[in-house]
C-alpha atoms as a PDB file:
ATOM      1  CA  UNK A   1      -8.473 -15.555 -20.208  1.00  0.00           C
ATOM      2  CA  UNK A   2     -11.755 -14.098 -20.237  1.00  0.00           C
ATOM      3  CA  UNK A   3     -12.484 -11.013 -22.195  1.00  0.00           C
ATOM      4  CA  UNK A   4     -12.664  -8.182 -20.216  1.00  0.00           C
ATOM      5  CA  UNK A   5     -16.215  -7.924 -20.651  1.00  0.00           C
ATOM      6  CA  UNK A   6     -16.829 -10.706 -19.551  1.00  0.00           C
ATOM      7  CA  UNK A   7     -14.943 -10.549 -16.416  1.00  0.00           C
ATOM      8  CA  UNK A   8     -17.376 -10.422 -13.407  1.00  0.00           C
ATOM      9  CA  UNK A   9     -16.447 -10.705  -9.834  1.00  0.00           C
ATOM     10  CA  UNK A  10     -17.904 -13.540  -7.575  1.00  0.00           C
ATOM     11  CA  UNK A  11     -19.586 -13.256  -4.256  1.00  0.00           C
ATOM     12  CA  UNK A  12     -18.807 -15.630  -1.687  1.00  0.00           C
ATOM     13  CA  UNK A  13     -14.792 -15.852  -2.953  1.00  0.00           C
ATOM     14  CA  UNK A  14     -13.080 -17.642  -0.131  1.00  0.00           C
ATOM     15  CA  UNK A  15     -10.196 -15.213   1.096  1.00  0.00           C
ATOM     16  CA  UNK A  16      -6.817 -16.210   2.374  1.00  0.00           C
ATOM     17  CA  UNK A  17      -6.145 -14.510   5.565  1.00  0.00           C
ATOM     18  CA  UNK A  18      -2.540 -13.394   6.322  1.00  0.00           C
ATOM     19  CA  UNK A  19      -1.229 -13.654   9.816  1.00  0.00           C
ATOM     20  CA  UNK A  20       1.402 -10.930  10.362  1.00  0.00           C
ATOM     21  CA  UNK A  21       3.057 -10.389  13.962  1.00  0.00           C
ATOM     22  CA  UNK A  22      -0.820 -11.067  15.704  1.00  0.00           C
ATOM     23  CA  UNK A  23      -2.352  -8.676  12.781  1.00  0.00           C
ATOM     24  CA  UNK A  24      -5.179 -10.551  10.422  1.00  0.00           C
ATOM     25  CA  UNK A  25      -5.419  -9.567   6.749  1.00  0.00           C
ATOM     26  CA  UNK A  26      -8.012 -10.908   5.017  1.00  0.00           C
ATOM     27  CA  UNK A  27     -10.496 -13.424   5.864  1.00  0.00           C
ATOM     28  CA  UNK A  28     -13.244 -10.799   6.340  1.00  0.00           C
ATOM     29  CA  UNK A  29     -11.567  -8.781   9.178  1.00  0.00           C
ATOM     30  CA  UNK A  30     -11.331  -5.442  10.024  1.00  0.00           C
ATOM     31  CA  UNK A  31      -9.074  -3.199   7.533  1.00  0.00           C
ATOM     32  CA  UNK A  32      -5.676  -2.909   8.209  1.00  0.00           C
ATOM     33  CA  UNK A  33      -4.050   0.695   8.439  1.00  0.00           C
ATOM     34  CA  UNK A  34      -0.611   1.005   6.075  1.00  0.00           C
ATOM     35  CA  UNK A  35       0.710   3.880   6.852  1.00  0.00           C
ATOM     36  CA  UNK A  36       4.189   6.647   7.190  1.00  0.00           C
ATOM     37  CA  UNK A  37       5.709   8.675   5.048  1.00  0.00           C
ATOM     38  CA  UNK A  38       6.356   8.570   1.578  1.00  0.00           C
ATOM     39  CA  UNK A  39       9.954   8.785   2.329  1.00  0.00           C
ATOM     40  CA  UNK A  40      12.588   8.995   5.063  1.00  0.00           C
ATOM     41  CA  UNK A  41      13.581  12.586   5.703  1.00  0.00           C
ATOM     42  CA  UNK A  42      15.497  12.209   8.762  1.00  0.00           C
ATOM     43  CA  UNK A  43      15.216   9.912  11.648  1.00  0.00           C
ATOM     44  CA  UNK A  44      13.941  12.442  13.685  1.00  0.00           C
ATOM     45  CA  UNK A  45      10.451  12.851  12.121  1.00  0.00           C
ATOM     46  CA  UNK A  46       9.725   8.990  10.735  1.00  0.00           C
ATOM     47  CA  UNK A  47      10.576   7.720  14.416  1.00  0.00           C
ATOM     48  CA  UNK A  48       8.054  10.599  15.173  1.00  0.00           C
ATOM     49  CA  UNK A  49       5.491  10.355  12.207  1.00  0.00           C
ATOM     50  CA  UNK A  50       5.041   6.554  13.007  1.00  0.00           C
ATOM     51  CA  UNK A  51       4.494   7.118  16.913  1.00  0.00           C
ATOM     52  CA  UNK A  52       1.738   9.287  16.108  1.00  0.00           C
ATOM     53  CA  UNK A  53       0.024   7.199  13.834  1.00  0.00           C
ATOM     54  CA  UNK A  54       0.667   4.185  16.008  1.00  0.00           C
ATOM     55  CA  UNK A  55      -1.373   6.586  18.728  1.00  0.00           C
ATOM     56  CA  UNK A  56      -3.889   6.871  16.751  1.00  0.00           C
ATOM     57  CA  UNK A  57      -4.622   3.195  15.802  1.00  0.00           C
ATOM     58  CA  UNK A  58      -4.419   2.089  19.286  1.00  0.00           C
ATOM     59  CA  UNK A  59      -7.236   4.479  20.515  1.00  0.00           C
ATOM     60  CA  UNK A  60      -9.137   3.777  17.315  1.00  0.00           C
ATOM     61  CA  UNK A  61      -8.150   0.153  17.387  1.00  0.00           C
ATOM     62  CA  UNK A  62      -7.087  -0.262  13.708  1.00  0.00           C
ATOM     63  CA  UNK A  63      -4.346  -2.705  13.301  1.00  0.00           C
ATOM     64  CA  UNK A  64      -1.030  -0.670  11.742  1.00  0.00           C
ATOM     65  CA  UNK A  65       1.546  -1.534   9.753  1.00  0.00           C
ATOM     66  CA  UNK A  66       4.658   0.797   8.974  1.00  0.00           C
ATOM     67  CA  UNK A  67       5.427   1.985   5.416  1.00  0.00           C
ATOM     68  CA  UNK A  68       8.129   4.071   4.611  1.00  0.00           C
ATOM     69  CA  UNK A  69      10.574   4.398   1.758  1.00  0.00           C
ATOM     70  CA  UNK A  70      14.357   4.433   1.660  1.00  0.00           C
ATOM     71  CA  UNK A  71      14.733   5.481  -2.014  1.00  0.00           C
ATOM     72  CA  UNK A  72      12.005   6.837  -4.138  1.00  0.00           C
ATOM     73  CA  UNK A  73      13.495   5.119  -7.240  1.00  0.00           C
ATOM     74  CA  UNK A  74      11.253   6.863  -9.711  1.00  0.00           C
ATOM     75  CA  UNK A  75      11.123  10.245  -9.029  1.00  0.00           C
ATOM     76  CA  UNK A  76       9.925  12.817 -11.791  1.00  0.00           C
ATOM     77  CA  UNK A  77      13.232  14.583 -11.676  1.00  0.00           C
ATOM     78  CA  UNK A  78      16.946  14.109 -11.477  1.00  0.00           C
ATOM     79  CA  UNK A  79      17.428  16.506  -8.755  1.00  0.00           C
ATOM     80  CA  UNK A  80      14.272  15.267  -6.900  1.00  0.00           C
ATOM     81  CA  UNK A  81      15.039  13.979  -3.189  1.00  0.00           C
ATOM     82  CA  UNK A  82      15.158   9.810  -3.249  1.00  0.00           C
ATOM     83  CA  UNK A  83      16.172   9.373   0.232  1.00  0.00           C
ATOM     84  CA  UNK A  84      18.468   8.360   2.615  1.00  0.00           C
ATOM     85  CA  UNK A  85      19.615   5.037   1.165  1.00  0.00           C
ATOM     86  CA  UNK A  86      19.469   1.779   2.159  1.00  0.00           C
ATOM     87  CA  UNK A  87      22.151   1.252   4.631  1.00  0.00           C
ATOM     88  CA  UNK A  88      20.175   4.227   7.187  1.00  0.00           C
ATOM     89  CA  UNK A  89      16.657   2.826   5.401  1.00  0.00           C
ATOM     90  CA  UNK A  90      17.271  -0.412   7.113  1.00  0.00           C
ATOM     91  CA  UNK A  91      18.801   0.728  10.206  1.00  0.00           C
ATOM     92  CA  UNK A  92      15.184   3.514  10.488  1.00  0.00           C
ATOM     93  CA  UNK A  93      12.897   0.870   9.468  1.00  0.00           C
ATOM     94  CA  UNK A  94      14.535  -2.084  12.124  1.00  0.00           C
ATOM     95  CA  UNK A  95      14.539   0.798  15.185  1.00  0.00           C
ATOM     96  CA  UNK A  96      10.895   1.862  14.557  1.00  0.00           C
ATOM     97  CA  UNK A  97       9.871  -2.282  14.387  1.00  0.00           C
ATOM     98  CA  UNK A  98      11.673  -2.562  17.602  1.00  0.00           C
ATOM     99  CA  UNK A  99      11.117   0.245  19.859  1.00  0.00           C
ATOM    100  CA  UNK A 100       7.373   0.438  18.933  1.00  0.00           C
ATOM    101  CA  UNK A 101       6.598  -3.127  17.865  1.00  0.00           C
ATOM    102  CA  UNK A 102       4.978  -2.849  14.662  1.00  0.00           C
ATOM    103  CA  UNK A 103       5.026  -4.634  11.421  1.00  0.00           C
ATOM    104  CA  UNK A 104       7.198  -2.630   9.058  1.00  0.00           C
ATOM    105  CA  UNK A 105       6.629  -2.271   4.944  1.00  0.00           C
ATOM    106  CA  UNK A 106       9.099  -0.839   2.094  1.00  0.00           C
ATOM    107  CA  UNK A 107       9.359  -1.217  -1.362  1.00  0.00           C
ATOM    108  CA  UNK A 108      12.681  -2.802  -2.900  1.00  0.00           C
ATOM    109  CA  UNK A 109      13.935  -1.938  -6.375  1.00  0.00           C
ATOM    110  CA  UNK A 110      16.444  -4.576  -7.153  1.00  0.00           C
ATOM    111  CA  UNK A 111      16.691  -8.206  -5.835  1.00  0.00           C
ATOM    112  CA  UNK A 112      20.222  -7.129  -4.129  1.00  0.00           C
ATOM    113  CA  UNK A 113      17.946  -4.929  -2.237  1.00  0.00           C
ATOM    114  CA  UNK A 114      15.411  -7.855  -1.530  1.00  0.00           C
ATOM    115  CA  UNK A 115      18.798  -9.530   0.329  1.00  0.00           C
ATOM    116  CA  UNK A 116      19.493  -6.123   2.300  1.00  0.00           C
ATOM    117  CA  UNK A 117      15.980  -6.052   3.937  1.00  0.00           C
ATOM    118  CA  UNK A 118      14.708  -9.442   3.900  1.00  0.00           C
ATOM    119  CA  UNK A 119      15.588  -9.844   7.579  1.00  0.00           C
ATOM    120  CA  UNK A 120      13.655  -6.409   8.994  1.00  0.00           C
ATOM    121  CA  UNK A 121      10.749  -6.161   6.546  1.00  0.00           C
ATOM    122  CA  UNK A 122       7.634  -8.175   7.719  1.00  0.00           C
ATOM    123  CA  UNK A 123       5.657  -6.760   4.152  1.00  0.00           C
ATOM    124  CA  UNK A 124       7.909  -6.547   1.328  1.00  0.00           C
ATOM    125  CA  UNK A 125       6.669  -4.226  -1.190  1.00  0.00           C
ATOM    126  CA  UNK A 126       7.011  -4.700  -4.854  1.00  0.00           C
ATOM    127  CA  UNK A 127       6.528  -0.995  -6.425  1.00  0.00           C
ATOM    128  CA  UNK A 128       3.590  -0.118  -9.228  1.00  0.00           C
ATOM    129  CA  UNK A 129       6.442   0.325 -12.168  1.00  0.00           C
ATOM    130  CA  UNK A 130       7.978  -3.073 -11.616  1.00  0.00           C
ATOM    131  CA  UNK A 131       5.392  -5.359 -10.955  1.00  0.00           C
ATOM    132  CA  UNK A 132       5.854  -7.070 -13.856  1.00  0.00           C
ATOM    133  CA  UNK A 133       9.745  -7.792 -13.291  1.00  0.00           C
ATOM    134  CA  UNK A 134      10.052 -11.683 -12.312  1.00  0.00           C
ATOM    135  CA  UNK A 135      13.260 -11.892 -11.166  1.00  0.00           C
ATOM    136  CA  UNK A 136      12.470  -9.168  -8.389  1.00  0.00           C
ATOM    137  CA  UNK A 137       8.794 -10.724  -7.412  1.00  0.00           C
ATOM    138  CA  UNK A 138      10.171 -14.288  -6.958  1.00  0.00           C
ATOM    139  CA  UNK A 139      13.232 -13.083  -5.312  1.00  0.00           C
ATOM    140  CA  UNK A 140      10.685 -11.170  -3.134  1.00  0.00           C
ATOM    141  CA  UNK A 141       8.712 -14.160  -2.967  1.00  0.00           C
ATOM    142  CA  UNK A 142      11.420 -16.266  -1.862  1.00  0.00           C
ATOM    143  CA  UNK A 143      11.924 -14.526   1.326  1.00  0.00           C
ATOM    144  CA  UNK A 144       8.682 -15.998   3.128  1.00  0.00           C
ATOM    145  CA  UNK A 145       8.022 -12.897   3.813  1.00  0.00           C
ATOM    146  CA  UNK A 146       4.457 -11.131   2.842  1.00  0.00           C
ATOM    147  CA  UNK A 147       4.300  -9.189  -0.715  1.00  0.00           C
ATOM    148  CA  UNK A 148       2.281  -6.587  -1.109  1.00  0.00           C
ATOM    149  CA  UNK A 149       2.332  -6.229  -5.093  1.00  0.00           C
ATOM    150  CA  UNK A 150       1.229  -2.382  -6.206  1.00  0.00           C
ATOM    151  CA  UNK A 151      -1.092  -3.056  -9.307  1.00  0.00           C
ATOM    152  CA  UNK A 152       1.028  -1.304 -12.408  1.00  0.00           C
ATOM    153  CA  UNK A 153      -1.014   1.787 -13.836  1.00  0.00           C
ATOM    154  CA  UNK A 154      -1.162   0.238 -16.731  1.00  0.00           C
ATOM    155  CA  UNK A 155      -2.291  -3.079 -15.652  1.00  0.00           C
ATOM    156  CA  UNK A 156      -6.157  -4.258 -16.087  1.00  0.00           C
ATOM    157  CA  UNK A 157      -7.391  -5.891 -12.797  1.00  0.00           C
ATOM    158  CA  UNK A 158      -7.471  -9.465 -14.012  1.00  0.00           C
ATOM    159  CA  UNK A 159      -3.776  -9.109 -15.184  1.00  0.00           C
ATOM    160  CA  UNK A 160      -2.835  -9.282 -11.499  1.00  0.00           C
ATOM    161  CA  UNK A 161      -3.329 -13.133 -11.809  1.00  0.00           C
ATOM    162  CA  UNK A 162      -0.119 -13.137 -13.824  1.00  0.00           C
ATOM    163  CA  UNK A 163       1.548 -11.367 -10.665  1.00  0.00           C
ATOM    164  CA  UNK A 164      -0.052 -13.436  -8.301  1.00  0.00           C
ATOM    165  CA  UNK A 165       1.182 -16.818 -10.476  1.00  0.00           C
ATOM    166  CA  UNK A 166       4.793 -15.439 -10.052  1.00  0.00           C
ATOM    167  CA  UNK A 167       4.514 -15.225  -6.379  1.00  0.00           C
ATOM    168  CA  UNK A 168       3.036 -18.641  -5.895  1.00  0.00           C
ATOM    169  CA  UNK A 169       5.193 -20.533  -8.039  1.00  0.00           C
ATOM    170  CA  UNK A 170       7.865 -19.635  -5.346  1.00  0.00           C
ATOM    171  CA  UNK A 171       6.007 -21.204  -2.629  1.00  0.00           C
ATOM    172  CA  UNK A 172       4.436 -18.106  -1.236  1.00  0.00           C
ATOM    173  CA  UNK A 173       0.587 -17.539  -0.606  1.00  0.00           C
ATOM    174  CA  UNK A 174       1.279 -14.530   2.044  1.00  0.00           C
ATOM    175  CA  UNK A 175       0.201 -12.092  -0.900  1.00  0.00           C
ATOM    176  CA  UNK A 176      -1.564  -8.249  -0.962  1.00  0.00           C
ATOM    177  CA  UNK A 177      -2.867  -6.866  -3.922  1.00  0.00           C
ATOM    178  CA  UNK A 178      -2.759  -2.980  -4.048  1.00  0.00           C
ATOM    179  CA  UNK A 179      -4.938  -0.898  -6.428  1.00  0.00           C
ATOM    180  CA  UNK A 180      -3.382   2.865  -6.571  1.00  0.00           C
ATOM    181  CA  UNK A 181      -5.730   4.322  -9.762  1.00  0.00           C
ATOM    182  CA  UNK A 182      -5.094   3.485 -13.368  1.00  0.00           C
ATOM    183  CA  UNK A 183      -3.393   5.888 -15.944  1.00  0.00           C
ATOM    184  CA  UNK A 184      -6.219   7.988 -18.121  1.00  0.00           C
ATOM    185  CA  UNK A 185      -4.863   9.858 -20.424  1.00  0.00           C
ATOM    186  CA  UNK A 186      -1.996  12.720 -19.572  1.00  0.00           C
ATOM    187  CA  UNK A 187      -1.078  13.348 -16.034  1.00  0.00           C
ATOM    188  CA  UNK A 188      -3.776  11.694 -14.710  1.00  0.00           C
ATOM    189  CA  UNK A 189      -5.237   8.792 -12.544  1.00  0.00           C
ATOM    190  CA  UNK A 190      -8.741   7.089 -11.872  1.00  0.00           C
ATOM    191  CA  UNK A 191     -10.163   4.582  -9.794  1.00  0.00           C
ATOM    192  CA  UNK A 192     -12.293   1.758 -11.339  1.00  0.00           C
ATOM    193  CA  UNK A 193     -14.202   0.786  -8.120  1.00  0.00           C
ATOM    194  CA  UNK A 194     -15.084  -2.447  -9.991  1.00  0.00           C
ATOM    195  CA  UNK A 195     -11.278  -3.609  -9.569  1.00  0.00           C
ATOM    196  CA  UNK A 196     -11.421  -4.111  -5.816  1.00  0.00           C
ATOM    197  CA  UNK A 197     -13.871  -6.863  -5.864  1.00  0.00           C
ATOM    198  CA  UNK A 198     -12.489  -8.636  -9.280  1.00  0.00           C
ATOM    199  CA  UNK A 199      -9.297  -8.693  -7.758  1.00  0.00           C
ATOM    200  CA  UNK A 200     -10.359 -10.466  -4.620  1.00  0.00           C
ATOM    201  CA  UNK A 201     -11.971 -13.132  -6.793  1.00  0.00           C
ATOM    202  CA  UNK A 202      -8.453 -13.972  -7.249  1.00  0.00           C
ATOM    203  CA  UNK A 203      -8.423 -14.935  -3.365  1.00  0.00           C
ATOM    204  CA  UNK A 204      -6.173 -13.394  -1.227  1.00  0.00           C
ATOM    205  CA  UNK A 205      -6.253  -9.776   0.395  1.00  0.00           C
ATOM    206  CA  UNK A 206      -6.916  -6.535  -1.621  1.00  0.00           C
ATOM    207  CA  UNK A 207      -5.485  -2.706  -0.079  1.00  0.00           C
ATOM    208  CA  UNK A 208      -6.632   0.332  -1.208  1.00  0.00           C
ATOM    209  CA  UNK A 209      -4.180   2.914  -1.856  1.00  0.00           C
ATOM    210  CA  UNK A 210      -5.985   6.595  -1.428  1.00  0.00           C
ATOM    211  CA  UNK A 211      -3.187   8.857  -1.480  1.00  0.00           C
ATOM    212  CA  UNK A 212      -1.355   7.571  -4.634  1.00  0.00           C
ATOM    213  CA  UNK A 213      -4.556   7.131  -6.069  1.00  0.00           C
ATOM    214  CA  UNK A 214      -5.374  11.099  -5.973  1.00  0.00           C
ATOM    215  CA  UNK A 215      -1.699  11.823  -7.673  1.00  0.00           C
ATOM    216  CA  UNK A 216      -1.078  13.639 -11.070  1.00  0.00           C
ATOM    217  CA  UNK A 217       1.955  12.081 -11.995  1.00  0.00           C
ATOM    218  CA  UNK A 218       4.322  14.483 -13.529  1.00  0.00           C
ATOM    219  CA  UNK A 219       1.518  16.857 -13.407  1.00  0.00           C
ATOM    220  CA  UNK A 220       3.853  19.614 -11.719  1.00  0.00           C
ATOM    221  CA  UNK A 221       6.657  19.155 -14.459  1.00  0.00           C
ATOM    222  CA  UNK A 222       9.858  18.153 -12.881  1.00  0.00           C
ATOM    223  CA  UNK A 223       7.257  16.864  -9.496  1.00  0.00           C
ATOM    224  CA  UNK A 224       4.501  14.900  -9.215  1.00  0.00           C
ATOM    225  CA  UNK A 225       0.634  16.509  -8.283  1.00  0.00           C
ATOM    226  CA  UNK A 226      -1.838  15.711  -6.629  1.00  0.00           C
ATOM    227  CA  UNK A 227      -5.832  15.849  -5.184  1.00  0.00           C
ATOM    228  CA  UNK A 228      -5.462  15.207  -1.891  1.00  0.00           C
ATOM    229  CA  UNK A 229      -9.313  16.419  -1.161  1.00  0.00           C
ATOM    230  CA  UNK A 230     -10.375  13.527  -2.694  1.00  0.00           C
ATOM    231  CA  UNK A 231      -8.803  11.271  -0.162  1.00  0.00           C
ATOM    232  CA  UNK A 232     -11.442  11.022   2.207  1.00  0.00           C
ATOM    233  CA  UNK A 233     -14.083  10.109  -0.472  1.00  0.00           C
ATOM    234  CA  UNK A 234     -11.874   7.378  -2.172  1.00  0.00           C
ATOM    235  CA  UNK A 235     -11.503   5.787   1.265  1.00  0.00           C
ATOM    236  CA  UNK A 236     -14.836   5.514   1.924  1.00  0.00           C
ATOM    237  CA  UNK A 237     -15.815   4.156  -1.179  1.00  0.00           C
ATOM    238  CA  UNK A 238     -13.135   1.351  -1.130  1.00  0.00           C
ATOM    239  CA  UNK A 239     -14.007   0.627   2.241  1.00  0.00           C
ATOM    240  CA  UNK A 240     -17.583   0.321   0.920  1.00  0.00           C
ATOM    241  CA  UNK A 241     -15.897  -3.011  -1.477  1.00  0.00           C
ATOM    242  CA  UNK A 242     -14.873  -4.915   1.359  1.00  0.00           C
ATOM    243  CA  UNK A 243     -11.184  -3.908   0.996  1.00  0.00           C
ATOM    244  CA  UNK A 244      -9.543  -6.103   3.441  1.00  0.00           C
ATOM    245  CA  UNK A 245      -6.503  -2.580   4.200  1.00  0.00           C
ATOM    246  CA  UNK A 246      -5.683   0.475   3.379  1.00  0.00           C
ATOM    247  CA  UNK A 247      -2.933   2.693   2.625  1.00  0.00           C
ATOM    248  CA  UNK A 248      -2.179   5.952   3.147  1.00  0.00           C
ATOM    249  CA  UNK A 249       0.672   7.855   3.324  1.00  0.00           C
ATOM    250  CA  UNK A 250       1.047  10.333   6.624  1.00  0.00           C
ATOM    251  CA  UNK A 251       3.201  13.502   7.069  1.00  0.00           C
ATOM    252  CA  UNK A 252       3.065  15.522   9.838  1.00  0.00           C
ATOM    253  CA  UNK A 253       3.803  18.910   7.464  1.00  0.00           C
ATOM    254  CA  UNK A 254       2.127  17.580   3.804  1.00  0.00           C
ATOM    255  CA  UNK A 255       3.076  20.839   2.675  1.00  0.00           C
ATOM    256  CA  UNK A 256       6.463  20.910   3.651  1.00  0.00           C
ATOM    257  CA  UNK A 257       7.263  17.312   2.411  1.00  0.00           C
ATOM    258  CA  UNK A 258       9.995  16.209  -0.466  1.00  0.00           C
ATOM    259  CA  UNK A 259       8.025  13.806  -2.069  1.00  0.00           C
ATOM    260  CA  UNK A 260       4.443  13.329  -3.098  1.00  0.00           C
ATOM    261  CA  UNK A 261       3.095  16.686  -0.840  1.00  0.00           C
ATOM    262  CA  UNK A 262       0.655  17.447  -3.093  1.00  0.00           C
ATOM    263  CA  UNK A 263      -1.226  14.169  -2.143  1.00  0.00           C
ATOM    264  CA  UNK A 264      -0.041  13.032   1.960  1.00  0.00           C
ATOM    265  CA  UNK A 265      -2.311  13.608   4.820  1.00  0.00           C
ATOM    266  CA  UNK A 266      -1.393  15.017   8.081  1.00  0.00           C
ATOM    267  CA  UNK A 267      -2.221  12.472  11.090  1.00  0.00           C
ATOM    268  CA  UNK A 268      -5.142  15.076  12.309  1.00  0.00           C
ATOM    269  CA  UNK A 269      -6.970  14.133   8.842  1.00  0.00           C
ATOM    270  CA  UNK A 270      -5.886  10.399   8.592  1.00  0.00           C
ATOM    271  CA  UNK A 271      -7.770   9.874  12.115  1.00  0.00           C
ATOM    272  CA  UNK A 272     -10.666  11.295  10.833  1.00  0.00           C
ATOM    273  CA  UNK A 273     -10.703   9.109   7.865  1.00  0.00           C
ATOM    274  CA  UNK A 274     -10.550   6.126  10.065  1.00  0.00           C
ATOM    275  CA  UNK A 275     -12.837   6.808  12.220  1.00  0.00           C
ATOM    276  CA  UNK A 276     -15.461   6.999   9.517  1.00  0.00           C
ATOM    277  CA  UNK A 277     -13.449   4.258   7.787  1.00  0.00           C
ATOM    278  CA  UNK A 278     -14.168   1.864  10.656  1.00  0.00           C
ATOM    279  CA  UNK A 279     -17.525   2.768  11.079  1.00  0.00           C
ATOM    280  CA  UNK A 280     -18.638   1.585   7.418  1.00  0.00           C
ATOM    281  CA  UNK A 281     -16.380  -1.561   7.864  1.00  0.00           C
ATOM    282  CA  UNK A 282     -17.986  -2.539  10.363  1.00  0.00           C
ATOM    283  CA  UNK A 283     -21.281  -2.630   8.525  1.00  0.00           C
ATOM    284  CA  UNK A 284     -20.041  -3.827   5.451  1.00  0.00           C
ATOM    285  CA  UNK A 285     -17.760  -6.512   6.837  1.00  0.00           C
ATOM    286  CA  UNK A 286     -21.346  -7.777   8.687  1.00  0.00           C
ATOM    287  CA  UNK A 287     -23.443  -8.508   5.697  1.00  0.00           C
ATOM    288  CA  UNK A 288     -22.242 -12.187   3.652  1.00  0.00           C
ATOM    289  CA  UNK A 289     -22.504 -11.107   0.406  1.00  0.00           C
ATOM    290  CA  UNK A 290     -18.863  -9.657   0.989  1.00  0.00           C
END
């Protein structure tokens, strides 16, 4: 491998577009929306949450995908709130797919879990702190399903080729690379803007995570921070690389939430990010050099 000096991203990289339930990802079209809660709370408000955002997209005419989580698996404390589990995760996740006809997305933690939810997730999700684990990416892999592969904090963007082998070497090519910030030093995470476009070297699609990527993690001692006023900026900057979707995590009460409030939007600000967000697509998307 090159050393990371060295490493320079090349124009004209010829990206592999994912086809997911009519949606394109990749291929130089339009950003994709990821979007929900952090975590299920109660049926109630993520049937709710991801009607509203679903609103939004279709007047705005961003293709959506559905993220939620069933278990927060590495929450800062013991008695932090994981969620409901994944017996009423998968039942959730499969009514909100049906009734509004969306993709759906969710991390997995184990590969028993990739075996509960291989049959309702369209986008399985392989979370930050175990993208290195093989047995859980080929197992993911495995499924046919899409990955979407959060970059590890501690992973340099080039080391994502390493995930990527994994994924292939299982016969899948239906892969998403997400950047979410990098650790720098305590409680803390940047964005290296320069990632975006040496990751897509690599070929295949490249999200954007904005509201994980404005997190101080731990930084509220037994919870997790967060910079949520930095959202808007990050998105347009990403946007500004090409990024081929972007995710963003959506509460309808950010303040009120039980995991990662310090750094969710409420739908009123995400559809002001997109609209902007689209906008500078549009023109970016237009010129070949992307």
């Amino acid at each position: 491998m090159k050393a990371p000096a060295r490493v320079t991203a090349r124009s004209g990289t010829v990206m592999r577009e994912i086809r997911l339930n009519g949606i394109s990802i990749g291929g130089g079209a339009p950003f994709v929306l990821i979007a929900g809660p952090c975590v299920i709370e109660s049926e109630a408000d993520c049937v709710r949450t991801a009607k509203t955002v679903k609103d939004i997209c279709d007047g705005l005419k961003v293709p959506f995908i559905f993220k939620t989580s069933y278990d927060k698996a590495n929450r800062s404390s013991i008695q932090s709130y994981r969620g409901p589990g994944p017996k009423a995760g998968r039942r959730i996740i499969a009514r909100i797919k049906n009734e509004l006809g969306v993709p759906v997305l969710s991390d997995v933690h184990s590969v028993s879990d990739v075996e509960y939810f291989k049959d309702v997730l369209d986008v399985v999700q392989i979370p930050a702190f175990l993208c290195r684990q093989t047995d859980l990416i080929v197992a993911a892999a495995k499924t046919g399903r899409a990955v979407n592969v959060k970059k590890g904090q501690f992973l340099a963007p080039w080391d994502i080729r390493n995930v990527i082998d994994k994924i292939v070497s299982a016969g899948n090519r239906d892969i998403i690379i997400t950047e979410r910030g990098s650790v720098f030093g305590y409680n803390n995470l940047v964005v290296d803007f320069k990632g975006l476009p040496l990751m897509r070297q690599f070929g295949y699609p490249v999200c954007f995570d904005a509201t994980h990527s404005v997190q101080l993690p731990g930084g509220a001692g037994t919870s997790t921070g967060g910079q949520k006023e930095f959202v808007p900026h990050l998105v347009r900057a990403a946007v500004a690389t090409g990024v081929d979707a972007l995710f963003i995590e959506v509460h309808e009460n950010p303040g009120n939430a039980l995991s990662d409030s310090e750094n969710m939007i409420s739908p009123d600000e995400l559809e002001k990010i997109l609209k902007n967000a689209k906008i500078l697509d549009e023109i970016v998307k237009s010129n070949s050099m992307i």
